[in-house]
Protein backbone atom coordinates (compact mmCIF):
# COMPACT_ATOMS: atom_id res chain seq x y z
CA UNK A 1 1.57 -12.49 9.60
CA UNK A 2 4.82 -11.62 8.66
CA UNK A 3 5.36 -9.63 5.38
CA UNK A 4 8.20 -8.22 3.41
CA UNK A 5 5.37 -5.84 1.17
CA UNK A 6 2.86 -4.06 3.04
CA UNK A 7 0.13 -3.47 0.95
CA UNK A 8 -1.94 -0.05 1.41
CA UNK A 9 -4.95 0.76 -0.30
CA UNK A 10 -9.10 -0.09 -0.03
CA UNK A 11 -10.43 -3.12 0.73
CA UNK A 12 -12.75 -4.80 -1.39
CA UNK A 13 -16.20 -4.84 0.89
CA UNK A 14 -19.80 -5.87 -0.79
CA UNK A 15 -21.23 -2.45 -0.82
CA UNK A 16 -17.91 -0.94 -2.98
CA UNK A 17 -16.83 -2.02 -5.92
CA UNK A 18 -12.90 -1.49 -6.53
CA UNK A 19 -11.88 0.88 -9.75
CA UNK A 20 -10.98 -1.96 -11.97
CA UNK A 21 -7.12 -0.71 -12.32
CA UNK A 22 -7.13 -0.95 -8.66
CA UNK A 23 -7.41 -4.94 -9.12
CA UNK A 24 -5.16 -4.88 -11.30
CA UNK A 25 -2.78 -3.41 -9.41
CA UNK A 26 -3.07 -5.85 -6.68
CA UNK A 27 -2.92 -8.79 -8.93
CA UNK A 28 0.53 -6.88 -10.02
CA UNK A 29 2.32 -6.33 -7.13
CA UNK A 30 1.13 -9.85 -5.61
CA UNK A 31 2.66 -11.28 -8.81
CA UNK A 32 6.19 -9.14 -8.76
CA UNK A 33 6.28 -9.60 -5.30
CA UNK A 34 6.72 -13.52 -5.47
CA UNK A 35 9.01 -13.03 -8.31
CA UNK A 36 11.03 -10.22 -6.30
CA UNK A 37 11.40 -12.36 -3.09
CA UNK A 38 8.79 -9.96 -1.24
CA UNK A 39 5.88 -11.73 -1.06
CA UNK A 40 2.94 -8.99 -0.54
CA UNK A 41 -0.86 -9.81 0.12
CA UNK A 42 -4.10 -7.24 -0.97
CA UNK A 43 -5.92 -5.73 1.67
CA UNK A 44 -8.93 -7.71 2.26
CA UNK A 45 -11.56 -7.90 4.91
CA UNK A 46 -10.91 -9.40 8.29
CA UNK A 47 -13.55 -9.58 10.71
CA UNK A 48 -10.72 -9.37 13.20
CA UNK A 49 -9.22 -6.41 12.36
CA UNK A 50 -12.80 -4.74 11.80
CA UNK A 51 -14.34 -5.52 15.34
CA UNK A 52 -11.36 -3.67 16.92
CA UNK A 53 -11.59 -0.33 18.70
CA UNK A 54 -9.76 2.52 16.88
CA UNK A 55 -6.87 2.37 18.91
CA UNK A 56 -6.48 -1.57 18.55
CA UNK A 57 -6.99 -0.97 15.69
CA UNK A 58 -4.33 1.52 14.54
CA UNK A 59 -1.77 -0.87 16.74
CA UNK A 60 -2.53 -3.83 14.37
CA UNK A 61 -2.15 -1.65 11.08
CA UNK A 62 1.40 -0.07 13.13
CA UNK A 63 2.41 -3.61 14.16
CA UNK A 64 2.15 -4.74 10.23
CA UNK A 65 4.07 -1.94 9.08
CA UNK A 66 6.88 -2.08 10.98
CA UNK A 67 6.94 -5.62 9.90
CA UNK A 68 7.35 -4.98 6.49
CA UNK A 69 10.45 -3.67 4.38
CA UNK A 70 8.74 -1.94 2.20
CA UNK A 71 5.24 -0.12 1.59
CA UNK A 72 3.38 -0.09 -1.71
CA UNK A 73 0.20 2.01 -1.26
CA UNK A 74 -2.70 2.24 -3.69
CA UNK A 75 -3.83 5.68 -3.53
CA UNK A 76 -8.07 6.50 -4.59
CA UNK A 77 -9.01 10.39 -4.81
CA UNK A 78 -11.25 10.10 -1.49
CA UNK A 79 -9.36 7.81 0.62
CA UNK A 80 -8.19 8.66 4.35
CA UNK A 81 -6.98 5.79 5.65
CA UNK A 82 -3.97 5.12 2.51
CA UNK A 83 -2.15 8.88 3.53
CA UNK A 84 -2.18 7.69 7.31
CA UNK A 85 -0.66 4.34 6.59
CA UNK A 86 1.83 6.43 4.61
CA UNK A 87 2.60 8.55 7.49
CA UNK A 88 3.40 5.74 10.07
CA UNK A 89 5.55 4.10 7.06
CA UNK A 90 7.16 7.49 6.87
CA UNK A 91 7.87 7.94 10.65
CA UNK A 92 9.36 4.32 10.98
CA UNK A 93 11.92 5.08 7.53
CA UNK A 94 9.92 2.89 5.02
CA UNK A 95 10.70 3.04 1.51
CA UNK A 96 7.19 3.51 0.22
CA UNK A 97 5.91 3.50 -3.25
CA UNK A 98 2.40 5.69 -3.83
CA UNK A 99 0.64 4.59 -7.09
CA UNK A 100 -2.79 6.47 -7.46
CA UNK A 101 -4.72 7.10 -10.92
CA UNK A 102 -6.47 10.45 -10.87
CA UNK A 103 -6.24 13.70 -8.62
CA UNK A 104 -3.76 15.57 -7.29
CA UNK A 105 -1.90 14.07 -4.43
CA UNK A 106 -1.88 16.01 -0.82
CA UNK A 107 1.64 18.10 -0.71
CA UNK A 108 2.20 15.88 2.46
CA UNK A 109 2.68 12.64 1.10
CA UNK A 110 4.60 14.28 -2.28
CA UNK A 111 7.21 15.51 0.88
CA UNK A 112 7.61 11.87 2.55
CA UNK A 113 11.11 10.92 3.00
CA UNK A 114 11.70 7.72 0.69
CA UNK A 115 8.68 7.97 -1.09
CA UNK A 116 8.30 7.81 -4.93
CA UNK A 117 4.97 8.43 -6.72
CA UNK A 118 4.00 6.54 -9.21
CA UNK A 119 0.89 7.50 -11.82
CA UNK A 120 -1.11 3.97 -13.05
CA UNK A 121 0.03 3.72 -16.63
CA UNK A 122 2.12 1.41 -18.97
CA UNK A 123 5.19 2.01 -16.34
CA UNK A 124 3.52 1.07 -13.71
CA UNK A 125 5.12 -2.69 -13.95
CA UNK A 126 8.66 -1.76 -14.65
CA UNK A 127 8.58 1.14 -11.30
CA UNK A 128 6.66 -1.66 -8.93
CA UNK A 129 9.41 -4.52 -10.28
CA UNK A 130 12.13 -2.44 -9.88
CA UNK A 131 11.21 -1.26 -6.39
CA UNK A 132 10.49 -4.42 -5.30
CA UNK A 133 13.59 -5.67 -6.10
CA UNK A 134 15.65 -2.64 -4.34
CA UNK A 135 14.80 -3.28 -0.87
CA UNK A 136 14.88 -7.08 -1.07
């Protein structure tokens, strides 16, 4: 599946429930990203992509990056995977975009190259639009 918006951030499974601004983010950047001409999809589950071993697995999440132009990853306090994704992003020259709600961000992912950080809020809209738009 090709992609111009990769998408990082938790997948909605039956035993968690998403942080409702977390929806609402996807619903966002799903909706900018048609307007923007970079059509990006929320992580969801794929039995696929679950029933792989961890290295097939980390070659399908590399592969989709490196499709991509551009990363937009939704960041929760407790979350592993999000920072990794980041990294690979970061190590292929990815503009990323980091939007989390609470915490304090690792000093790692504040240092990516072409990274901005973004705090949920009312410019959340304007900063995912306008990013969107730059590397389209």
């Amino acid at each position: 599946m090709d992609m111009a918006t990769y998408i990082a951030g938790p997948v909605q499974r039956p035993w968690r429930v998403l942080p409702e601004w977390v929806a609402s983010c996807y619903d966002m950047i799903e909706r900018l990203g048609k307007f923007a001409g970079s059509p990006a999809r929320r992580p969801y589950v794929e039995k696929e992509l679950d029933d792989l071993n961890p290295k097939d697995f980390t070659s399908k999440i590399q592969e989709r990056i490196d499709k991509a132009t551009n990363i937009v990853a939704i960041l929760l306090p407790d979350d592993t995977s999000v920072p990794m994704e980041c990294a690979f992003a970061a190590s292929r020259s990815k503009p990323i975009l980091i939007i989390y709600s609470e915490g304090t961000l690792p000093r790692l992912l504040l240092s990516l190259p072409r990274t901005k950080i973004e705090k949920w809020g009312p410019s959340t809209k304007t900063v995912v639009s306008d990013f969107l738009k730059a590397f389209n």
